[in-house]
PDB file of N, CA and C in Angstrom:
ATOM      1  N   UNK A   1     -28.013 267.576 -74.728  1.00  0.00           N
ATOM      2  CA  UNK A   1     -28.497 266.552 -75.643  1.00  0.00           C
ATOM      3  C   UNK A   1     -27.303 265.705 -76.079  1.00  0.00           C
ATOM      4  N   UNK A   2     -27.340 264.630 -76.110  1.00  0.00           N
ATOM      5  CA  UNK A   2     -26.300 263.569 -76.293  1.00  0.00           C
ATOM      6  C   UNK A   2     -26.377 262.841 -77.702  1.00  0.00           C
ATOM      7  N   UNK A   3     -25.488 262.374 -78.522  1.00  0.00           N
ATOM      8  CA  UNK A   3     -25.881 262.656 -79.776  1.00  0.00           C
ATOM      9  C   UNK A   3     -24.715 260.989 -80.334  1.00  0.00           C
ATOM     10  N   UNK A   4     -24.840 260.067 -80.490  1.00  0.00           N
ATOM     11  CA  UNK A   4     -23.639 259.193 -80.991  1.00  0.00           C
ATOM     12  C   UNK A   4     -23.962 258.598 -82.216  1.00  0.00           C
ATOM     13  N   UNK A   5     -23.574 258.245 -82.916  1.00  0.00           N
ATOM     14  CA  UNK A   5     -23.054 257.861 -83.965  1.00  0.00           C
ATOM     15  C   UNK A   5     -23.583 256.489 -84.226  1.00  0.00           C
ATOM     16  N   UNK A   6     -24.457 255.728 -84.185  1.00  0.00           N
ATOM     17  CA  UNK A   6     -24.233 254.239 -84.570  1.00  0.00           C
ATOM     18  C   UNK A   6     -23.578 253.768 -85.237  1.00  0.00           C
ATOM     19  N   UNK A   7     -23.501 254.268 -86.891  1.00  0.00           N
ATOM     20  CA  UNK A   7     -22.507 253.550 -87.641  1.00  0.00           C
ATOM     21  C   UNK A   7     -20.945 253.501 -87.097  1.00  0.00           C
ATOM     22  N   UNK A   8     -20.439 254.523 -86.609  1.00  0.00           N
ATOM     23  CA  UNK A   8     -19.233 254.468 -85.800  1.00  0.00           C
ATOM     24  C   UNK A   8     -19.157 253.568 -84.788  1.00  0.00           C
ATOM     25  N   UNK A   9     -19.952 253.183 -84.115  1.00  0.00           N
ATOM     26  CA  UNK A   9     -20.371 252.218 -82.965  1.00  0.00           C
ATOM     27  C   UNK A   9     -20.415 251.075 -83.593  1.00  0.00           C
ATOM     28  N   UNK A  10     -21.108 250.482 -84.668  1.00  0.00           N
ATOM     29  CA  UNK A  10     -21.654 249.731 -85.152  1.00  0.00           C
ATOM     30  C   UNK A  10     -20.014 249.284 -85.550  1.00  0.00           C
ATOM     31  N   UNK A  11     -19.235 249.900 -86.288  1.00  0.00           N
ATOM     32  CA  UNK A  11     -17.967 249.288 -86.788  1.00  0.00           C
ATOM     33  C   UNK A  11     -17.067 248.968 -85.611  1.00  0.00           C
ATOM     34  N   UNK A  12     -17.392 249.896 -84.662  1.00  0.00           N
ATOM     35  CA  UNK A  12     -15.915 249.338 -83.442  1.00  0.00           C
ATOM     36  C   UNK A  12     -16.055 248.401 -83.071  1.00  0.00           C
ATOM     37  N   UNK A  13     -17.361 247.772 -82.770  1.00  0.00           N
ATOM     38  CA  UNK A  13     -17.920 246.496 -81.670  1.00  0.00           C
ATOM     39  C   UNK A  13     -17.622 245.475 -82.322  1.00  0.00           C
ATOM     40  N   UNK A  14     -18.259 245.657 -84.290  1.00  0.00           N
ATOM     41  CA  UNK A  14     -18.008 244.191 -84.655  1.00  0.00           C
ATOM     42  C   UNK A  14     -16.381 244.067 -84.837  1.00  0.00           C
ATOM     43  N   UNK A  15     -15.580 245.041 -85.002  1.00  0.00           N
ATOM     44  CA  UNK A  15     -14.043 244.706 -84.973  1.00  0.00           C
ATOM     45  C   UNK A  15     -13.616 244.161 -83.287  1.00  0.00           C
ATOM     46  N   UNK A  16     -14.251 244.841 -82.328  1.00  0.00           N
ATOM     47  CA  UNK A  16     -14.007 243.877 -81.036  1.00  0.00           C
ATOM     48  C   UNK A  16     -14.718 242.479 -81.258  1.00  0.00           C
ATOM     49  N   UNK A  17     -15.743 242.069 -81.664  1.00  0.00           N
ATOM     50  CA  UNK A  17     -16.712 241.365 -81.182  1.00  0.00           C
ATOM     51  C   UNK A  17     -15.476 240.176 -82.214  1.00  0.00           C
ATOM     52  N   UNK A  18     -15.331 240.498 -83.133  1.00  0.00           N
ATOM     53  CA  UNK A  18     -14.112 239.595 -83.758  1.00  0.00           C
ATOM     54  C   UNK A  18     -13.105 239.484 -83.599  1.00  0.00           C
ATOM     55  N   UNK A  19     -12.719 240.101 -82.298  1.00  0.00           N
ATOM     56  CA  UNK A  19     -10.904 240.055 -81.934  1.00  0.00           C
ATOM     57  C   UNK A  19     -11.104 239.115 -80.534  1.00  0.00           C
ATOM     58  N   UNK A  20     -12.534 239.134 -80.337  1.00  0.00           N
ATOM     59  CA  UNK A  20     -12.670 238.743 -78.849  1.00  0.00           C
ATOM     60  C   UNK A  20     -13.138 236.683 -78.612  1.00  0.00           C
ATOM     61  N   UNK A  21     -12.264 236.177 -77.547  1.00  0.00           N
ATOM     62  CA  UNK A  21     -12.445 234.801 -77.900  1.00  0.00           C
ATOM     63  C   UNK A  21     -14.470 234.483 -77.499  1.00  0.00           C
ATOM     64  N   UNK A  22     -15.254 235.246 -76.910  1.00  0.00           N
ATOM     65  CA  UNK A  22     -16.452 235.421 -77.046  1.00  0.00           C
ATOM     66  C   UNK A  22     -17.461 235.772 -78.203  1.00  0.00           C
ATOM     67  N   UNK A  23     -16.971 236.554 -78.666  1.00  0.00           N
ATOM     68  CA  UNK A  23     -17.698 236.675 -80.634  1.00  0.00           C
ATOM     69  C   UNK A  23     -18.378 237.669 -80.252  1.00  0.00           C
ATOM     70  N   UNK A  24     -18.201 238.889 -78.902  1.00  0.00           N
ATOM     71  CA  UNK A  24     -19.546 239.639 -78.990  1.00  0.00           C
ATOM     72  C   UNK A  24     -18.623 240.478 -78.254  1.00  0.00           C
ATOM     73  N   UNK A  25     -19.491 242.005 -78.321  1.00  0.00           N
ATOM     74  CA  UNK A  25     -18.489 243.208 -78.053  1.00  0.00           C
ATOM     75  C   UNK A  25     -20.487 244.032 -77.552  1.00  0.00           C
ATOM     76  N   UNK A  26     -20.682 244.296 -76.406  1.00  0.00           N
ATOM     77  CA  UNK A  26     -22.055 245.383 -75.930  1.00  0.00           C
ATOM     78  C   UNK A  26     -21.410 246.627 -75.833  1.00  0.00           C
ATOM     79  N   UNK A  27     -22.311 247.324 -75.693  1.00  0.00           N
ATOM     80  CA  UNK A  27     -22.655 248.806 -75.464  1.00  0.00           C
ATOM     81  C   UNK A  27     -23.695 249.679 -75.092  1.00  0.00           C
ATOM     82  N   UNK A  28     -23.988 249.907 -74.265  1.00  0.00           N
ATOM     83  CA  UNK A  28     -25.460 250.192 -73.435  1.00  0.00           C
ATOM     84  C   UNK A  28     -25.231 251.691 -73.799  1.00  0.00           C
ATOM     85  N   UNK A  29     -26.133 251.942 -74.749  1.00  0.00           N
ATOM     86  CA  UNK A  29     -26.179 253.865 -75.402  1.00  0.00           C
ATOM     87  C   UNK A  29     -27.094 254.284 -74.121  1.00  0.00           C
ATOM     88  N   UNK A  30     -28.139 254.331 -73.741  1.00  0.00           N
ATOM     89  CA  UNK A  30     -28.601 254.780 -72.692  1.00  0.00           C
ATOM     90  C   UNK A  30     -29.053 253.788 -71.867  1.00  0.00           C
ATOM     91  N   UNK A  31     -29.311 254.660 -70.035  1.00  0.00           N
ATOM     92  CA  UNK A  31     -30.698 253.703 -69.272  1.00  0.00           C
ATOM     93  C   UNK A  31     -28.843 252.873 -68.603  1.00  0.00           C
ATOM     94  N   UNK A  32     -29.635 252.409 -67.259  1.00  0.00           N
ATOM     95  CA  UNK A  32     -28.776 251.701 -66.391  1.00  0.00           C
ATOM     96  C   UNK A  32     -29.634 251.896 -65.418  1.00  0.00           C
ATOM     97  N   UNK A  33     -28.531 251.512 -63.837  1.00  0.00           N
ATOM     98  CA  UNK A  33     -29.524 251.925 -63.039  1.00  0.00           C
ATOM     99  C   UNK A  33     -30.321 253.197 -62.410  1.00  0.00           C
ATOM    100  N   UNK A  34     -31.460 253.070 -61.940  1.00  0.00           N
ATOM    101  CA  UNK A  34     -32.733 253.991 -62.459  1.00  0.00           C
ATOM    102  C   UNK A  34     -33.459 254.410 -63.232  1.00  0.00           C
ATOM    103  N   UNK A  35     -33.100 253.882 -64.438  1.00  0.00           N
ATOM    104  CA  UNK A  35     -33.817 254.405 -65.744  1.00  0.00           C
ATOM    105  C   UNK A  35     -34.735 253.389 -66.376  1.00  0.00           C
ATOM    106  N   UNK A  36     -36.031 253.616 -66.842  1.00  0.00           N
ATOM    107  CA  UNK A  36     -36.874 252.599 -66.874  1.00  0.00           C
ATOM    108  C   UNK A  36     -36.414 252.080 -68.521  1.00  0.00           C
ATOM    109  N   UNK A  37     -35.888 253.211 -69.477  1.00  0.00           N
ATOM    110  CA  UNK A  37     -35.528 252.411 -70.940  1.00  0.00           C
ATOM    111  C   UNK A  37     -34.111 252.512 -70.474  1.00  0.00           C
ATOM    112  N   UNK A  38     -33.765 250.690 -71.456  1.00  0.00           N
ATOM    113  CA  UNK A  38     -32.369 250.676 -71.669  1.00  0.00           C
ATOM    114  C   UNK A  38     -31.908 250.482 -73.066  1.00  0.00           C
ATOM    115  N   UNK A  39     -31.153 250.853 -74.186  1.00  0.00           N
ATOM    116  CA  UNK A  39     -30.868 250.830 -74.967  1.00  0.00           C
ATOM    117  C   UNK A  39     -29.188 250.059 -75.299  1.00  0.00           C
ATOM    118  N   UNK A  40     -29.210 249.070 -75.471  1.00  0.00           N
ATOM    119  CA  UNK A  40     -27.389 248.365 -75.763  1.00  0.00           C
ATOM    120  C   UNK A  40     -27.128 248.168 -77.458  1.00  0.00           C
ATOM    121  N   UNK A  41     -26.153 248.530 -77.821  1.00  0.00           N
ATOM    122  CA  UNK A  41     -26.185 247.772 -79.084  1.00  0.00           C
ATOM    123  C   UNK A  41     -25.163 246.806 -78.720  1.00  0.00           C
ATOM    124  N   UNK A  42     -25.526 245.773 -79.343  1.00  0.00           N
ATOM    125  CA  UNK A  42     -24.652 244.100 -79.535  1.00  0.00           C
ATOM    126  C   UNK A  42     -24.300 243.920 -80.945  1.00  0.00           C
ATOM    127  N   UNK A  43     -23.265 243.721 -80.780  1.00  0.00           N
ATOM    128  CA  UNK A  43     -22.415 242.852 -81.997  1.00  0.00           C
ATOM    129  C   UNK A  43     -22.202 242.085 -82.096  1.00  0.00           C
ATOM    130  N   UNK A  44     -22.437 240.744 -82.710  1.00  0.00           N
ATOM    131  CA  UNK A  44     -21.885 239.576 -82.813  1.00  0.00           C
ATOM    132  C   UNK A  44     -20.887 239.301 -83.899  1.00  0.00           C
ATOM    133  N   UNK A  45     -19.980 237.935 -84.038  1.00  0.00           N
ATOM    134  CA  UNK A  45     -19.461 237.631 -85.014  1.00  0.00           C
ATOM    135  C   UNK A  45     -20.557 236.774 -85.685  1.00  0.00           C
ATOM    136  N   UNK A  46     -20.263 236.336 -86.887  1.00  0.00           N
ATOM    137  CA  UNK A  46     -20.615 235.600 -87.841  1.00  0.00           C
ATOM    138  C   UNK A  46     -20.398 234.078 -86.811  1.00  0.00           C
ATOM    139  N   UNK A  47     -21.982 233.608 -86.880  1.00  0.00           N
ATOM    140  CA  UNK A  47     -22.378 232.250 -86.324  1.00  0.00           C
ATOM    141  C   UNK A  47     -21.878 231.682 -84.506  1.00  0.00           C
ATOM    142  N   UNK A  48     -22.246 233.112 -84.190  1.00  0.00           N
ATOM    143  CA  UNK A  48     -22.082 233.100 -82.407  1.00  0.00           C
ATOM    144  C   UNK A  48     -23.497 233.557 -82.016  1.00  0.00           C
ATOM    145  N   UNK A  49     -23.281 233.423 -80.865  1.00  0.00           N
ATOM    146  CA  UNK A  49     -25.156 233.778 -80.233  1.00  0.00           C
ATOM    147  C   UNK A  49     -24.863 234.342 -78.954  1.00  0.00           C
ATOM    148  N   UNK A  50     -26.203 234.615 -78.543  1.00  0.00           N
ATOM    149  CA  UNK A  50     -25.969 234.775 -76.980  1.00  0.00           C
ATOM    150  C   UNK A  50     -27.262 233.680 -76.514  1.00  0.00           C
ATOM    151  N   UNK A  51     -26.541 233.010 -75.629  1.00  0.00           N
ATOM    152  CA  UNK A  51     -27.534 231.841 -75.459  1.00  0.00           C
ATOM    153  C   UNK A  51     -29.174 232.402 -74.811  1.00  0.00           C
ATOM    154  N   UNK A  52     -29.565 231.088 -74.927  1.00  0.00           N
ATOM    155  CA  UNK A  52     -30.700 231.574 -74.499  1.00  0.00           C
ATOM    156  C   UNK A  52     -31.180 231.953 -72.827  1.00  0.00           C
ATOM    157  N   UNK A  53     -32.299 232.732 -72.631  1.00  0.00           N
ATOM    158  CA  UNK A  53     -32.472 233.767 -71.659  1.00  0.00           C
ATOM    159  C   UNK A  53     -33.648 234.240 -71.839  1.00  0.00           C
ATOM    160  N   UNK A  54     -33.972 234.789 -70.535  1.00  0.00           N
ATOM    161  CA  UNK A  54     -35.728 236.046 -69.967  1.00  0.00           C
ATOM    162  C   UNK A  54     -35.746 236.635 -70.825  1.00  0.00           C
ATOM    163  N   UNK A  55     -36.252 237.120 -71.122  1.00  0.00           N
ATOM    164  CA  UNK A  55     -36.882 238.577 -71.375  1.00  0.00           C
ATOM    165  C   UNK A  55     -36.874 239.620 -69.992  1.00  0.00           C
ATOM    166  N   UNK A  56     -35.788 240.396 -70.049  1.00  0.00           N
ATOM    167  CA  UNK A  56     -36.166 241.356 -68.779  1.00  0.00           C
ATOM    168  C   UNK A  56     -37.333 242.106 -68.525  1.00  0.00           C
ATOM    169  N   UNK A  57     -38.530 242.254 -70.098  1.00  0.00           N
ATOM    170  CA  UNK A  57     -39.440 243.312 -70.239  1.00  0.00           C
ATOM    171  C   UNK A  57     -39.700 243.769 -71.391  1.00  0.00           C
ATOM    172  N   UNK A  58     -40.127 244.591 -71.671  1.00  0.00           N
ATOM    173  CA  UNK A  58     -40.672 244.745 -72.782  1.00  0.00           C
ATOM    174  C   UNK A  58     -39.535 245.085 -73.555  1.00  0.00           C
ATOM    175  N   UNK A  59     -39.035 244.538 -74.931  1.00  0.00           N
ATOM    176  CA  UNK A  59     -37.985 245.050 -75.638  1.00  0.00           C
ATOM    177  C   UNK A  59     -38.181 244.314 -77.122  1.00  0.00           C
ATOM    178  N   UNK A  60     -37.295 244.943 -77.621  1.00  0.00           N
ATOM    179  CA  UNK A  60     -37.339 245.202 -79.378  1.00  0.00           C
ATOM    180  C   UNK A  60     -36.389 245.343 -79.518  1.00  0.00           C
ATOM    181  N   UNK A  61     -35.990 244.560 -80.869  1.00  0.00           N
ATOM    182  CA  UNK A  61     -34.821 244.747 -81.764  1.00  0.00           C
ATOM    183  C   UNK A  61     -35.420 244.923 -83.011  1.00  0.00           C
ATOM    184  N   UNK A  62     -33.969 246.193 -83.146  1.00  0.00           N
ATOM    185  CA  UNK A  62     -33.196 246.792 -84.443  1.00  0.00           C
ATOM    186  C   UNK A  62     -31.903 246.155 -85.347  1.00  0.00           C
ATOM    187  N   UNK A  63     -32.409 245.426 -86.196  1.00  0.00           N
ATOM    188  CA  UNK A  63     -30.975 244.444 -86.820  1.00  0.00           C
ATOM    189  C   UNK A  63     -30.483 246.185 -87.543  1.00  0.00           C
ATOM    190  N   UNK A  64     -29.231 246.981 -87.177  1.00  0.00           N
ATOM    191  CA  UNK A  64     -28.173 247.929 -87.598  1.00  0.00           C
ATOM    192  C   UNK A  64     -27.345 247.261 -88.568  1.00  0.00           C
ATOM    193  N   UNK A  65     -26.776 246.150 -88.521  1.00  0.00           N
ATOM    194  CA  UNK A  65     -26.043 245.532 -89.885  1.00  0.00           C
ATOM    195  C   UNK A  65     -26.114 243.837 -89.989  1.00  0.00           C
ATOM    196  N   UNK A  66     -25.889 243.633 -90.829  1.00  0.00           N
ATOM    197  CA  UNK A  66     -25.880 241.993 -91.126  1.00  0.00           C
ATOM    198  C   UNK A  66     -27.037 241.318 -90.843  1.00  0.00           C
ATOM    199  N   UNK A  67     -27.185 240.235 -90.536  1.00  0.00           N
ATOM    200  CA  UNK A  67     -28.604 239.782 -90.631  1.00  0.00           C
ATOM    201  C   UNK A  67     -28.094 238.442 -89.108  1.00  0.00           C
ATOM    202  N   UNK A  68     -30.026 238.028 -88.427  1.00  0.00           N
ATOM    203  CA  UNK A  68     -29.693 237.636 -87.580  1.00  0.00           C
ATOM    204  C   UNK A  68     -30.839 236.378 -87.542  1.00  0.00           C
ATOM    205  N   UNK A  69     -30.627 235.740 -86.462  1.00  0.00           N
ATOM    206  CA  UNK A  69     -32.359 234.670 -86.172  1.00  0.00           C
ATOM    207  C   UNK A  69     -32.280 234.820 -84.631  1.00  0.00           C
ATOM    208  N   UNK A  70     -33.717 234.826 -84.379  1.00  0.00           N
ATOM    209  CA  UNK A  70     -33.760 234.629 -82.931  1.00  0.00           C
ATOM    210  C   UNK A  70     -34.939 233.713 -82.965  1.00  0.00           C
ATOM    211  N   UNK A  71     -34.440 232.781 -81.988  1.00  0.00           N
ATOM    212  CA  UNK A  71     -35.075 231.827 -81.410  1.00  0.00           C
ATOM    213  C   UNK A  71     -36.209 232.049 -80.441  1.00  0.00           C
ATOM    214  N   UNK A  72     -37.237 231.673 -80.050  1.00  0.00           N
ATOM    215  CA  UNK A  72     -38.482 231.547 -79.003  1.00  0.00           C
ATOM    216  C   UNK A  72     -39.061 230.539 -79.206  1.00  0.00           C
ATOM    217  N   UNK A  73     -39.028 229.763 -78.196  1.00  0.00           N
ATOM    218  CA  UNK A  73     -39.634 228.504 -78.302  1.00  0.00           C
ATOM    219  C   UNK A  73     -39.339 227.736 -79.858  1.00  0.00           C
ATOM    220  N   UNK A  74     -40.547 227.380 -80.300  1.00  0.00           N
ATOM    221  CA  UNK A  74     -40.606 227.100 -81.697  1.00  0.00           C
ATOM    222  C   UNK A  74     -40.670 228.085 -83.007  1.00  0.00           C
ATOM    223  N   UNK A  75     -40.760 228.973 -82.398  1.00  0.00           N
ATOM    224  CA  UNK A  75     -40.817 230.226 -83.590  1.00  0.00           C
ATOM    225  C   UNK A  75     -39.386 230.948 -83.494  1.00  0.00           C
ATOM    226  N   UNK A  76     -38.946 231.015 -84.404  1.00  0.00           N
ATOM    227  CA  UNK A  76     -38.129 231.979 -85.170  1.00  0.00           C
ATOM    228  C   UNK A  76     -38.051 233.258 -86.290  1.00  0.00           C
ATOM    229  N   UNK A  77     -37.691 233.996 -86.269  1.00  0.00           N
ATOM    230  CA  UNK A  77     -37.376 234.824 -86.779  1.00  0.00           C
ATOM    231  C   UNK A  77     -35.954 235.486 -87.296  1.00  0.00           C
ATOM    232  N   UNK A  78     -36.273 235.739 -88.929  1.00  0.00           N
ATOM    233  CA  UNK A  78     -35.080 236.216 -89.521  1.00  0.00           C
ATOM    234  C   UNK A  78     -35.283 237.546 -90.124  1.00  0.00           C
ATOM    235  N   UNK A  79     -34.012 238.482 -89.730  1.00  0.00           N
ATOM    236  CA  UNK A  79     -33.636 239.714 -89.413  1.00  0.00           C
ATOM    237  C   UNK A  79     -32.503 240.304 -90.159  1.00  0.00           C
ATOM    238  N   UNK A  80     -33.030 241.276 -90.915  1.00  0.00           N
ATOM    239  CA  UNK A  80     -31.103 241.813 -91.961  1.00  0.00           C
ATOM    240  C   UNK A  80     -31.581 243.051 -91.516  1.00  0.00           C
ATOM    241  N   UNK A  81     -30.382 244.158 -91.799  1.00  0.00           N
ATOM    242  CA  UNK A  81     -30.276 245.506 -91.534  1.00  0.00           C
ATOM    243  C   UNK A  81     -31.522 246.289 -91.803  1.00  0.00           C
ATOM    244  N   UNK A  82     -32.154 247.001 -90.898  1.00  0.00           N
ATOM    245  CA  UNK A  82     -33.689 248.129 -91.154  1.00  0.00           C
ATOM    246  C   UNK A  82     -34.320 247.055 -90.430  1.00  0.00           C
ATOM    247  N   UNK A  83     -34.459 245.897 -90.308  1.00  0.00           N
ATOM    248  CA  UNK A  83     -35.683 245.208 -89.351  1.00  0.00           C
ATOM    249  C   UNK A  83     -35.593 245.146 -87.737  1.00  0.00           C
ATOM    250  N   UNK A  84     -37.113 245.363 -87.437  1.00  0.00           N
ATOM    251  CA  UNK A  84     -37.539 245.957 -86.423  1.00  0.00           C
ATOM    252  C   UNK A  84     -38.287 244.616 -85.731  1.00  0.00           C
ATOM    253  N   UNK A  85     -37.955 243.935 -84.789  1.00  0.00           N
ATOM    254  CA  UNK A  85     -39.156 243.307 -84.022  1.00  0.00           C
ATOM    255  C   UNK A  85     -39.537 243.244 -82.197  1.00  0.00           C
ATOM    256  N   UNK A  86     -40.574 243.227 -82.428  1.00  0.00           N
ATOM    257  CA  UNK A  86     -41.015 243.151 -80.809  1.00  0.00           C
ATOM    258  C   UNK A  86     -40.315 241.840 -80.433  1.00  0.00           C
ATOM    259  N   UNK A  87     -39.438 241.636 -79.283  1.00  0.00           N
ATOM    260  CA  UNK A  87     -39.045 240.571 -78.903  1.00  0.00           C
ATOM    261  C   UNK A  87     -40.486 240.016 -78.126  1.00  0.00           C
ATOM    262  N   UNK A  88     -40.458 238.486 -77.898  1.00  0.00           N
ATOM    263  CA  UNK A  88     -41.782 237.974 -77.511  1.00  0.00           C
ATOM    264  C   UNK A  88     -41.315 237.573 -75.891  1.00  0.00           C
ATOM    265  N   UNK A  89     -41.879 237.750 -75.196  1.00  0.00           N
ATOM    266  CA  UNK A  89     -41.858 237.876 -73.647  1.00  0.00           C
ATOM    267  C   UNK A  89     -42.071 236.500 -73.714  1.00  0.00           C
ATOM    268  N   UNK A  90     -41.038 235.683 -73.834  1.00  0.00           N
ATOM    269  CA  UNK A  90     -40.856 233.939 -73.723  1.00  0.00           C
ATOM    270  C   UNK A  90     -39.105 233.989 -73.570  1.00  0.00           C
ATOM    271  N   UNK A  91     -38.222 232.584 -72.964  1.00  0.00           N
ATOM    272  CA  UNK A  91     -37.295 232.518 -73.700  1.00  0.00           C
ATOM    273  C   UNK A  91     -36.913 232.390 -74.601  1.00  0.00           C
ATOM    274  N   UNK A  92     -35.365 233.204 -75.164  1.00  0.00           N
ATOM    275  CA  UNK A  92     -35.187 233.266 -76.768  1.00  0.00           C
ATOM    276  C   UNK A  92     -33.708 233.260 -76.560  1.00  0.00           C
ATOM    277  N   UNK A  93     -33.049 233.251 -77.458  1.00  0.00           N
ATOM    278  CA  UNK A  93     -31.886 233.213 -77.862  1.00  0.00           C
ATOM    279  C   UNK A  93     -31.385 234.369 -79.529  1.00  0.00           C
ATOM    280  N   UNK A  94     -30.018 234.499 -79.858  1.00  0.00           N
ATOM    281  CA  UNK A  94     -30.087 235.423 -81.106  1.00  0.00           C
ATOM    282  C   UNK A  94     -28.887 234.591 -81.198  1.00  0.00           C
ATOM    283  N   UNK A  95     -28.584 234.888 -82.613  1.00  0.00           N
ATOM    284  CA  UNK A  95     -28.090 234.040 -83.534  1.00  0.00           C
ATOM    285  C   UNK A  95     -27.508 234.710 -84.414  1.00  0.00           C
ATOM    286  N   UNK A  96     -25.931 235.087 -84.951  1.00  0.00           N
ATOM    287  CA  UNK A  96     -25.535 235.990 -85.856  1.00  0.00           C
ATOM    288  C   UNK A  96     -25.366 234.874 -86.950  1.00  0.00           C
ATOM    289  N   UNK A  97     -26.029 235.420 -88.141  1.00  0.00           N
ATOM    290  CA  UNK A  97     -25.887 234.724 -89.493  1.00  0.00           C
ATOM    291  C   UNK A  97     -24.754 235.140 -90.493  1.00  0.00           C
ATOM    292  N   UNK A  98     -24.397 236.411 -89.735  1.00  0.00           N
ATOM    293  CA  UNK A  98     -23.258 237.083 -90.614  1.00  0.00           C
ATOM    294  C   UNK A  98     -22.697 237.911 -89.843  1.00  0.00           C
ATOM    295  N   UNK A  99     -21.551 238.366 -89.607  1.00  0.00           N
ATOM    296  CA  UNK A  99     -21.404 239.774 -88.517  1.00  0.00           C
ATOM    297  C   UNK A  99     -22.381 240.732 -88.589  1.00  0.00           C
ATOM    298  N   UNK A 100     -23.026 241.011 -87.119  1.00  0.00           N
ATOM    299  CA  UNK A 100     -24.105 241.497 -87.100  1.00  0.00           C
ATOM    300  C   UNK A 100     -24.160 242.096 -86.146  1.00  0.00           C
ATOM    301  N   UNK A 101     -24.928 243.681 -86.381  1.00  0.00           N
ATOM    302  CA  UNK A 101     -24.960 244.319 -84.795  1.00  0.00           C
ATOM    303  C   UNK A 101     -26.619 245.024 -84.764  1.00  0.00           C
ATOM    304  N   UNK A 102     -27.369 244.754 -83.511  1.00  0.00           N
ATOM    305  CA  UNK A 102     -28.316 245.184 -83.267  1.00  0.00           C
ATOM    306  C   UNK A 102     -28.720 246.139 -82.046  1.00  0.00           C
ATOM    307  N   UNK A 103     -29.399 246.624 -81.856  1.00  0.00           N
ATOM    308  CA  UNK A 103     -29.858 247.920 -81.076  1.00  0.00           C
ATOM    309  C   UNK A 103     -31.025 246.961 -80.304  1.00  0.00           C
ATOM    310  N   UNK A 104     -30.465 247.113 -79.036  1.00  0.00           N
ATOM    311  CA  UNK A 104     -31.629 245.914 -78.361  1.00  0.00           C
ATOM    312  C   UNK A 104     -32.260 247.270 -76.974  1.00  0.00           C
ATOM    313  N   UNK A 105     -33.753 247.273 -77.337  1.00  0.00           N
ATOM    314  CA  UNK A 105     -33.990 248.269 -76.446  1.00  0.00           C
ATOM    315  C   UNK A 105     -35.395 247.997 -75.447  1.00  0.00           C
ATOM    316  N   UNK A 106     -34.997 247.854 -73.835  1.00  0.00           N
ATOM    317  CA  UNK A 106     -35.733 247.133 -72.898  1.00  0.00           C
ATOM    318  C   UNK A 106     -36.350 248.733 -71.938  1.00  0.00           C
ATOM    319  N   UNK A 107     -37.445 247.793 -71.755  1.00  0.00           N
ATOM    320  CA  UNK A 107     -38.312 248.864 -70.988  1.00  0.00           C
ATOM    321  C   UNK A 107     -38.213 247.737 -69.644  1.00  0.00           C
ATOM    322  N   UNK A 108     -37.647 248.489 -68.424  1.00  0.00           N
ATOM    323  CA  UNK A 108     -37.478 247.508 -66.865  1.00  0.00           C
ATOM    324  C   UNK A 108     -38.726 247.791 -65.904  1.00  0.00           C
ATOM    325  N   UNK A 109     -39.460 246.704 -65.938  1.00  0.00           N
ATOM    326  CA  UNK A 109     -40.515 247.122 -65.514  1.00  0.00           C
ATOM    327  C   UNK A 109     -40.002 247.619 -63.800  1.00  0.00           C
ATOM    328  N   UNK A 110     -41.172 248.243 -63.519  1.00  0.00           N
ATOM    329  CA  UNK A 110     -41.231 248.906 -61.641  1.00  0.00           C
ATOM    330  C   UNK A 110     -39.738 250.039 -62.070  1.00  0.00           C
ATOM    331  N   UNK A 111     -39.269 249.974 -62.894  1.00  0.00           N
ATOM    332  CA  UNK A 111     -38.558 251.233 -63.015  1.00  0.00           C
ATOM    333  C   UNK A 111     -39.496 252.829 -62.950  1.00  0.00           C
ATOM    334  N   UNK A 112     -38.861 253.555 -62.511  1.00  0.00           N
ATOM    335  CA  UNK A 112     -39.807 255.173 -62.495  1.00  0.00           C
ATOM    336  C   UNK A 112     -38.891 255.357 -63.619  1.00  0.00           C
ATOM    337  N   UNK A 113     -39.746 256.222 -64.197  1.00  0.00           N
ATOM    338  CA  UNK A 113     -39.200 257.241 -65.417  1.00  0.00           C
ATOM    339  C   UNK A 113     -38.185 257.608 -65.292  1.00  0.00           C
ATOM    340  N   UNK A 114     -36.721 258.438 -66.030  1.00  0.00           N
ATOM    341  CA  UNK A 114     -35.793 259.451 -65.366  1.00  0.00           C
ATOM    342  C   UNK A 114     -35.838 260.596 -65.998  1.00  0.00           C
TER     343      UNK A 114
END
């Protein structure tokens, strides 16, 4: 059984994600190839994004610290630490409003179980 720490995670990334000339520091906790869930946490700095992009599949975010917006189409959504949302199977974009790290977790479709 494998066991990590988020808050420990959660502090290293945003100290990379702010040393780095990109504003963002990943970490894929589980799932790669063969595995149908993938789990990354992302860190951003304060007022960086990751542009916009697919949806690989079914996935949801966990705002873990600071607060965030994500973009879809015309709808947006705003996100601080404990919030949970179904990402919407459209393009979207995320948006750090403050140093912020989230738990982004994708189900790949035609993946088999592991």
């Amino acid at each position: 059984m494998n066991s990590t720490s988020l808050t420990a995670l959660v502090l290293e990334h945003l100290e990379e994600a702010n040393n780095s000339s990109a504003g963002r520091s990943a970490h894929t906790l589980h799932g790669g190839r063969g595995h149908a869930l993938r789990q990354t946490l992302v860190a951003l700095a304060a007022g960086r994004r990751l542009g916009e992009h697919e949806s690989p599949g079914e996935a949801t975010l966990h705002v873990l610290h600071g607060s965030v917006r994500l973009h879809a189409g015309s709808a947006t959504w705003d996100g601080e630490a404990g919030d949970h949302l179904v990402i919407p199977p459209a393009r979207h974009d995320l948006e750090a409003i403050g140093d912020a790290a989230v738990l982004l977790t994708v189900a790949l479709p035609g993946q088999p179980p592991s």
